[in-house]
Protein backbone atom coordinates (compact mmCIF):
# COMPACT_ATOMS: atom_id res chain seq x y z
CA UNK A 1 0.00 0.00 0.00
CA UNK A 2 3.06 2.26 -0.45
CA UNK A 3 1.57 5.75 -1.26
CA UNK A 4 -2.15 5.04 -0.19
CA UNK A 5 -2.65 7.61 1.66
CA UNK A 6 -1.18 10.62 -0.67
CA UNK A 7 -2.58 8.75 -3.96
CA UNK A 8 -5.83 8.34 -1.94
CA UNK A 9 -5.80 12.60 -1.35
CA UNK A 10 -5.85 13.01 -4.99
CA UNK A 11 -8.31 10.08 -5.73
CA UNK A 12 -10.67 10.54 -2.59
CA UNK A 13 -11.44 14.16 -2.31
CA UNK A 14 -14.06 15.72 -4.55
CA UNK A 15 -15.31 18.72 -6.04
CA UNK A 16 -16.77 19.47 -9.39
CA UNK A 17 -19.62 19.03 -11.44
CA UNK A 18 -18.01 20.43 -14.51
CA UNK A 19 -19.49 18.72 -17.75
CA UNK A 20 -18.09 18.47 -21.32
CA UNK A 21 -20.23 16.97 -24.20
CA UNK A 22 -21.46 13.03 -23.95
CA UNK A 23 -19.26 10.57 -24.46
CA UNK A 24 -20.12 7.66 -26.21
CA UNK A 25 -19.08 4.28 -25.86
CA UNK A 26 -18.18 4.23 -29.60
CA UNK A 27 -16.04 7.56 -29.35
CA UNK A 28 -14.14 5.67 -26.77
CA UNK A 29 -10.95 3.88 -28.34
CA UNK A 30 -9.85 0.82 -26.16
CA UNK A 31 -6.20 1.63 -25.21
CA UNK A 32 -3.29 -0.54 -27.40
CA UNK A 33 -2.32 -2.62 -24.76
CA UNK A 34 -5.10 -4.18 -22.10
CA UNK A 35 -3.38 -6.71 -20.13
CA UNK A 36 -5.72 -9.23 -18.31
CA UNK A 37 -6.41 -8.38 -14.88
CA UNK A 38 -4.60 -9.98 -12.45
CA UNK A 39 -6.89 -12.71 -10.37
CA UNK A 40 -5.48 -14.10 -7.00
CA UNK A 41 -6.24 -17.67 -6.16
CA UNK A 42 -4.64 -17.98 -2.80
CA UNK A 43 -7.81 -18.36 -0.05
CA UNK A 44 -6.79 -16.10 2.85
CA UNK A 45 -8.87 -15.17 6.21
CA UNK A 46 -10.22 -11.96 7.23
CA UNK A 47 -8.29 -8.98 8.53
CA UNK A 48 -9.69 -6.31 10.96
CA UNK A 49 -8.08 -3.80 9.07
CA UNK A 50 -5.60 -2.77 5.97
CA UNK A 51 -2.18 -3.23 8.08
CA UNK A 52 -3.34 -6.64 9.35
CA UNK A 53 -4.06 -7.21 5.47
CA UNK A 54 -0.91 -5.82 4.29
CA UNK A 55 1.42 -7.48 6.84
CA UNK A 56 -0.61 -11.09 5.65
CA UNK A 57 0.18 -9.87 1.99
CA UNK A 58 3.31 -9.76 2.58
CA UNK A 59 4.26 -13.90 2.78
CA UNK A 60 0.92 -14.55 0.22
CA UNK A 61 1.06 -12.05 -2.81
CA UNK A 62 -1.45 -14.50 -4.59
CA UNK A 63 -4.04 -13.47 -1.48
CA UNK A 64 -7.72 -13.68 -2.09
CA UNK A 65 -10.41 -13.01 0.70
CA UNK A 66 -11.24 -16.45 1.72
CA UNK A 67 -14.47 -17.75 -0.51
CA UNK A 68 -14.06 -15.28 -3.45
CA UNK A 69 -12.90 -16.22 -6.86
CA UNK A 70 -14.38 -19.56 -6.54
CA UNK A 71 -15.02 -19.92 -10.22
CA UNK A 72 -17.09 -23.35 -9.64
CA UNK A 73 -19.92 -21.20 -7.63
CA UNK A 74 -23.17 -21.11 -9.45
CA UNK A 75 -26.00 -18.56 -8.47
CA UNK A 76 -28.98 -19.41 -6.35
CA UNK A 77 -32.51 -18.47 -6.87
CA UNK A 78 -31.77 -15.85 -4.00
CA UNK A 79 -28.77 -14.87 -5.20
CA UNK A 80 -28.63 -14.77 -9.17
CA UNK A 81 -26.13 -12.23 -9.73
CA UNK A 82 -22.08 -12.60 -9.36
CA UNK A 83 -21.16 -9.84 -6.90
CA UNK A 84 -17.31 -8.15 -8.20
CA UNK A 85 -15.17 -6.50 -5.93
CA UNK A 86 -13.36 -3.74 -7.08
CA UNK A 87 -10.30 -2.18 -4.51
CA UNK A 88 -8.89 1.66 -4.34
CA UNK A 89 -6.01 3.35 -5.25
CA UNK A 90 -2.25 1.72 -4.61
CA UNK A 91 -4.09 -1.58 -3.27
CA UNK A 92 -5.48 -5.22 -3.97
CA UNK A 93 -8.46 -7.03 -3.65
CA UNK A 94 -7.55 -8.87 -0.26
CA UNK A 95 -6.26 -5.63 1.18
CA UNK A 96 -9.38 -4.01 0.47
CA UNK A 97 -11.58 -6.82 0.63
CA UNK A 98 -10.10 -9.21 3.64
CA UNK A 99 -13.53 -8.49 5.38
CA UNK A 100 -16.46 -7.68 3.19
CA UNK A 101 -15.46 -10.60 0.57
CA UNK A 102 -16.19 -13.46 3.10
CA UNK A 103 -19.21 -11.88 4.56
CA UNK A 104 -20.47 -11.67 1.22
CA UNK A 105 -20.19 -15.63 0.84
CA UNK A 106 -21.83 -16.27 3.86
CA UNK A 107 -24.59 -14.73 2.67
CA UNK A 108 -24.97 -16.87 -0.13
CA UNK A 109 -23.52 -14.72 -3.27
CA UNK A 110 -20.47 -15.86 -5.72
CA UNK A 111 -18.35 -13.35 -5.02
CA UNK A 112 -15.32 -12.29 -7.11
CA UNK A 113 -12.45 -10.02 -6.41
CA UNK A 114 -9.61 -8.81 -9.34
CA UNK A 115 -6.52 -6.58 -9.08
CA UNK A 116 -6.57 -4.28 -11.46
CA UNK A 117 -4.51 -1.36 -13.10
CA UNK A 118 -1.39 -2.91 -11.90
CA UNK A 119 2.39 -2.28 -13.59
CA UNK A 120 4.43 -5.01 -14.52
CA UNK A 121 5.84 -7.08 -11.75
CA UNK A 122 3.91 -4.41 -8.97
CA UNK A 123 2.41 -5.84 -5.65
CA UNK A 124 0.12 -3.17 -5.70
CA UNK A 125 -2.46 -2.61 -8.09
CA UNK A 126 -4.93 0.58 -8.95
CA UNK A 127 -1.74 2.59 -9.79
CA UNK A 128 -2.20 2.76 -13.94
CA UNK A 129 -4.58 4.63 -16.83
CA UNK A 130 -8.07 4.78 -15.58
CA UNK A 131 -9.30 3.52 -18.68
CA UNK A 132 -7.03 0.67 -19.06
CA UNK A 133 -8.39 -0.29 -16.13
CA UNK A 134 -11.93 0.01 -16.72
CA UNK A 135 -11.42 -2.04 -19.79
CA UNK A 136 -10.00 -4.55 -17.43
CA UNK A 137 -13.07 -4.54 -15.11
CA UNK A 138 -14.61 -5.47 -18.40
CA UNK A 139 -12.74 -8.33 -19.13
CA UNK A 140 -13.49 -9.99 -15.54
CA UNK A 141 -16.83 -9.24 -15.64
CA UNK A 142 -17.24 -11.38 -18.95
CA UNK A 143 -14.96 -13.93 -17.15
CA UNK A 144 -17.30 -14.12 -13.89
CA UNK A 145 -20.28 -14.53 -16.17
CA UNK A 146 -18.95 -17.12 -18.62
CA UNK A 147 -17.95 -19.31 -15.57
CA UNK A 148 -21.12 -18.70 -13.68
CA UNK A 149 -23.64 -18.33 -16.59
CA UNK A 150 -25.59 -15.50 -15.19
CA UNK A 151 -26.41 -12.75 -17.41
CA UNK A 152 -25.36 -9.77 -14.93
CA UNK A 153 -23.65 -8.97 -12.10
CA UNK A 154 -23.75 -6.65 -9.24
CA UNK A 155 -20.10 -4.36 -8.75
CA UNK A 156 -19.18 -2.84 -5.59
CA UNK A 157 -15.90 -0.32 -5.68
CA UNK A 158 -14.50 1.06 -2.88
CA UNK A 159 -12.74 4.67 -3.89
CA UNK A 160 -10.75 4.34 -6.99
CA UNK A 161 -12.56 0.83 -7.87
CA UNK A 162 -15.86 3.06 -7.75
CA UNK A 163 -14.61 5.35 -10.46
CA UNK A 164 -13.31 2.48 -12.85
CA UNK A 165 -16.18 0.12 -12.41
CA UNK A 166 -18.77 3.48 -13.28
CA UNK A 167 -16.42 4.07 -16.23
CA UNK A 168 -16.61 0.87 -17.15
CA UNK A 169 -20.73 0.55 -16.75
CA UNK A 170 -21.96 4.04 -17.98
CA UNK A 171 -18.96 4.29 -21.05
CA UNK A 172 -17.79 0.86 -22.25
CA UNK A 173 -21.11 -0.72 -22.84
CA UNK A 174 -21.31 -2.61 -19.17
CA UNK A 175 -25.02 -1.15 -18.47
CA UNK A 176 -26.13 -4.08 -20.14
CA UNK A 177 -24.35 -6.76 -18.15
CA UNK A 178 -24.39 -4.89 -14.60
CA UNK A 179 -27.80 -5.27 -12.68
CA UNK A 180 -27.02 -2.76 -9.87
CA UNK A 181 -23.56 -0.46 -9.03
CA UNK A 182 -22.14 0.03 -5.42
CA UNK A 183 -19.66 3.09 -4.77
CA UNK A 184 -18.16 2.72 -0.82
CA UNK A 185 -16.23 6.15 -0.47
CA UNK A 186 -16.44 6.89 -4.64
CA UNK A 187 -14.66 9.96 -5.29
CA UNK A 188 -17.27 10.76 -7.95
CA UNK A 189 -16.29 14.16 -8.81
CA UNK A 190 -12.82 14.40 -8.78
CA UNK A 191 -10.13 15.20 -5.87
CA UNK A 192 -8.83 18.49 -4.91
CA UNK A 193 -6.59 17.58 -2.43
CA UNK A 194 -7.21 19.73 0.19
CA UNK A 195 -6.82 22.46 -2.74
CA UNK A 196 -3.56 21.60 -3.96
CA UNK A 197 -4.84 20.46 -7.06
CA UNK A 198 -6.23 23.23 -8.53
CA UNK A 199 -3.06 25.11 -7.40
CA UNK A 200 -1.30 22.13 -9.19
CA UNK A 201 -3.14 22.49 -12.38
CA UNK A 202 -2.01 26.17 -12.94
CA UNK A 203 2.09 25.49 -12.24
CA UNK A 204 3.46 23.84 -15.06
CA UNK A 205 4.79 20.09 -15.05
CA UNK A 206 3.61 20.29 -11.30
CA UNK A 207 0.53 17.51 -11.97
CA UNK A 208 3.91 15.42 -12.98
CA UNK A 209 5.39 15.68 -10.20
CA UNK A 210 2.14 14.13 -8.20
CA UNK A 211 2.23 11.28 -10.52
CA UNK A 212 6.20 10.50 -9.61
CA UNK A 213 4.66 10.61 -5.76
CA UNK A 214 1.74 8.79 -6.31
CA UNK A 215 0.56 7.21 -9.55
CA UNK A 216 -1.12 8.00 -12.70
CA UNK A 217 -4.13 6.85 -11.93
CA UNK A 218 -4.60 8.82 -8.39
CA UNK A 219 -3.52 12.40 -10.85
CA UNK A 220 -6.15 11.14 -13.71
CA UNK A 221 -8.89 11.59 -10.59
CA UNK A 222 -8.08 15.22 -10.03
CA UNK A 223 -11.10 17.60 -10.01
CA UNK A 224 -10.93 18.60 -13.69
CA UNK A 225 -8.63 16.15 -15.76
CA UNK A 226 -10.01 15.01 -19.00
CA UNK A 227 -11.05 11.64 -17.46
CA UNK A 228 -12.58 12.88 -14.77
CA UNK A 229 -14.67 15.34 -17.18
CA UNK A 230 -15.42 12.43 -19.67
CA UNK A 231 -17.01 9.99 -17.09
CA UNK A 232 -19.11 12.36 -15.54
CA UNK A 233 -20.30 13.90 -19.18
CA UNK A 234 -23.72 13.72 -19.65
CA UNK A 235 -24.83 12.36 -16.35
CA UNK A 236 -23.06 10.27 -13.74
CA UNK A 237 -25.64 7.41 -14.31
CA UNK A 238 -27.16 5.73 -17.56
CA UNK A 239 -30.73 4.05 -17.80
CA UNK A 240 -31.09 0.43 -16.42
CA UNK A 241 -28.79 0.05 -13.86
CA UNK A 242 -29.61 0.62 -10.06
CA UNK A 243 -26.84 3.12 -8.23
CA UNK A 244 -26.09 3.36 -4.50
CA UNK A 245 -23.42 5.26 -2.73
CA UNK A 246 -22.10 4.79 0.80
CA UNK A 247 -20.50 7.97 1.77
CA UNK A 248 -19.24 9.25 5.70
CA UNK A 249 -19.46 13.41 6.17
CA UNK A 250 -15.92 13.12 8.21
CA UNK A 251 -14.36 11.62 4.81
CA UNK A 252 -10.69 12.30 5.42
CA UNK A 253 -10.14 12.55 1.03
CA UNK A 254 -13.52 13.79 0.46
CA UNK A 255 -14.50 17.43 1.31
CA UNK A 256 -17.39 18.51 1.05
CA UNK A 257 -18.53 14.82 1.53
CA UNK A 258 -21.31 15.46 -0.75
CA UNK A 259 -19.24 15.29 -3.49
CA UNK A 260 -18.92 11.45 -3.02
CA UNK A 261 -23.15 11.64 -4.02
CA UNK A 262 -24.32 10.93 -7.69
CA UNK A 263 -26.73 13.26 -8.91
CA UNK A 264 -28.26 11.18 -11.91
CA UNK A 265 -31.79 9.95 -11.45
CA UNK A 266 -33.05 7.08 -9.41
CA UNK A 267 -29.27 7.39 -7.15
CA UNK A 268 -29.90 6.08 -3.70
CA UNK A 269 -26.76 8.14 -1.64
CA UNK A 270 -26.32 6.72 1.84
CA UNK A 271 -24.71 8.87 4.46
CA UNK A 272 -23.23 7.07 7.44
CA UNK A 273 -23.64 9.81 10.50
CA UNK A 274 -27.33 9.95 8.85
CA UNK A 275 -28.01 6.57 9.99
CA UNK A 276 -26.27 5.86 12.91
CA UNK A 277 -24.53 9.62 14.17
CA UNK A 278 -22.37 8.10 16.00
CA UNK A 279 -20.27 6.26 14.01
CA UNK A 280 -17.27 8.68 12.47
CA UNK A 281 -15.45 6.44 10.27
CA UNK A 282 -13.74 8.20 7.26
CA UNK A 283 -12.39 6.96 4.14
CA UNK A 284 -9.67 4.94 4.77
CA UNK A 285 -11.86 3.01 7.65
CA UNK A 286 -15.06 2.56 5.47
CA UNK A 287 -14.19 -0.94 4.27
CA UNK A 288 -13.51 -2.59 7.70
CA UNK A 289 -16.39 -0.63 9.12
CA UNK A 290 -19.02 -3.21 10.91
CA UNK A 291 -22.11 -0.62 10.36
CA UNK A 292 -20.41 0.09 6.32
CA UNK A 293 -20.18 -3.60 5.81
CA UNK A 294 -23.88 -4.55 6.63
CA UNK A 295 -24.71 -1.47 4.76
CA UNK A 296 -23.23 -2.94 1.28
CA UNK A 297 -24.59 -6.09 2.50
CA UNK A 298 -28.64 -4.62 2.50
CA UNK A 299 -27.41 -2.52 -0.24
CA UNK A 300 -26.87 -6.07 -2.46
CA UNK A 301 -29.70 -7.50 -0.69
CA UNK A 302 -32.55 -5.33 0.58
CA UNK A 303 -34.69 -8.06 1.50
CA UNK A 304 -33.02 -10.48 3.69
CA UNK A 305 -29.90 -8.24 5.10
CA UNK A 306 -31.02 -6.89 8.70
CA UNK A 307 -30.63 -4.13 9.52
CA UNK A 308 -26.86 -2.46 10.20
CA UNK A 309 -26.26 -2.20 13.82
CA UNK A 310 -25.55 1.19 14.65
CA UNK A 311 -21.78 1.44 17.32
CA UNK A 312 -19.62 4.37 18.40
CA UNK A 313 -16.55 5.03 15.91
CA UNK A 314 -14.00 7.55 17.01
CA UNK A 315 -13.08 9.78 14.38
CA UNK A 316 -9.44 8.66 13.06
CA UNK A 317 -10.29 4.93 13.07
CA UNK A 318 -8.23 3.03 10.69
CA UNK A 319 -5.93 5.71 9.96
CA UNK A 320 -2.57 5.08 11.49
CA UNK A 321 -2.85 1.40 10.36
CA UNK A 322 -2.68 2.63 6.80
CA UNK A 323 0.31 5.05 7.34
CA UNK A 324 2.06 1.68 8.64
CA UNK A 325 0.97 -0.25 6.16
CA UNK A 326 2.06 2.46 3.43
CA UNK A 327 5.64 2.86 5.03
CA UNK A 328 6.70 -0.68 6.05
């Protein structure tokens, strides 16, 4: 998770709403060179949080959240859609994942996880051309439902894998194969970096210099770069899909927080503190939040999920254990 937390600035905080003309799918050329996403086999158990997942990653690079990528499940009457886990920024789908992935099983769905947007030889993944990666969501998804034989799936993206998964659904043609799109912490509008990046934008090579610090993909997600403008042209949603955001108001990345909402029709946008005040998890902690977790949970499955228990988080949870984790 080297970088997570300054590639997570640029990818996690939002403001925006500029538009430029529609974009469609057509006018989008797929990039030279897609390389298959990478998908890890090796079962691994739950983590409480992302340094317990990174110091586990660290013997098992293969690591996969233990029940996903079982490519022998087969949907249920209850479950007939493939769930697909997408991670964030400078991460991987057990790091990410370690938690929600298994719950997800035990609830009865085939649940898949990929790394994508990875460089050559990289443990970490999410680091690359937005687009390439979207184009690699793509290519799972057809994987998951060739194995399975379902005819859609449901994707859930947590920050960065919420932008690439909506990329991939409202520009590449994937309305027609996704039933219903999850964004935990989506950093829908762009970042601004606590303002830096608009400062950035103005001093020459200086958006260059961000991407030798963090990546190209966390620069690609400032407020205001071309991709940023193209996925959000026209409307953040597109007709026949079923859109729910899980956002926190103390967002750490995000500010204001309602930049994490979509503003297309028919968006359901969840707000943490609205349902249970209490609870002050931020960006980084969203993932291995209890109260977040059931909420993607009901979110998948509104009609058996209970209802999220509602616990005291101090504000700050989860945070130090990603500066470890990005520095050891």
């Amino acid at each position: 998770m080297a970088c997570a937390l300054a590639a997570g600035a640029l990818a996690g905080s939002g403001a925006g709403g500029l538009t430029t003309a529609a974009a469609d799918p057509a006018d989008i050329a797929e990039p030279a060179v897609v390389r298959p996403p990478d998908v890890p086999t090796e079962s691994a158990p739950p983590q409480p949080d992302h340094l317990a997942a990174a110091r586990h990653l660290k013997q098992h690079k293969n690591a996969t959240p233990v029940g996903t990528n079982d490519f022998g499940c087969r949907p249920t009457a209850a479950h007939p859609r493939p769930v697909v886990l997408a991670h964030g920024t400078d991460s991987t789908a057990y790091s990410d994942w370690s938690a929600i992935g298994p719950q997800l099983v035990a609830a009865g769905f085939c649940v898949f996880a990929l790394n994508y947007g990875g460089a050559p030889g990289a443990d970490t993944y999410g680091t690359e051309d937005l687009r390439v990666s979207a184009y690699q969501i793509g290519q799972f998804v057809d994987l998951v439902l060739d194995s399975t034989g379902a005819a859609e799936v449901d994707l859930v993206g947590f920050s960065q894998g919420a932008n690439v998964t909506r990329y991939y659904t409202n520009k590449l043609g994937g309305a027609a194969k996704v039933d219903k799109w999850i964004g935990v912490a989506s950093p829908t509008y762009g970042g601004v970096m606590y303002g830096l990046v608009p400062v950035a934008q103005v001093i020459p090579g200086a958006l260059d210099v961000f991407a030798k610090v963090t990546s190209t993909a966390a620069v690609q997600q400032a407020q205001g770069s071309p991709i940023m403008l193209e996925l959000n042209a026209g409307g953040d949603t597109v007709p026949g899909v079923r859109y729910v955001t899980i956002g926190s108001r103390v967002d750490e990345m995000i500010q204001p927080f309602s930049n994490i909402a979509l503003r297309g029709a028919g968006a359901e946008n969840l707000v943490v503190q609205d349902l249970c005040p209490d609870n002050l998890t931020g960006h980084f902690h969203m993932v291995y939040d209890p109260f977040v977790q059931e909420l993607v949970l009901r979110a998948l499955d509104p009609e058996h999920a209970p209802m999220p228990t509602c616990e005291p988080v101090a504000l700050g949870t989860g945070i130090p254990q990603v500066i470890i984790a990005g520095n050891s």
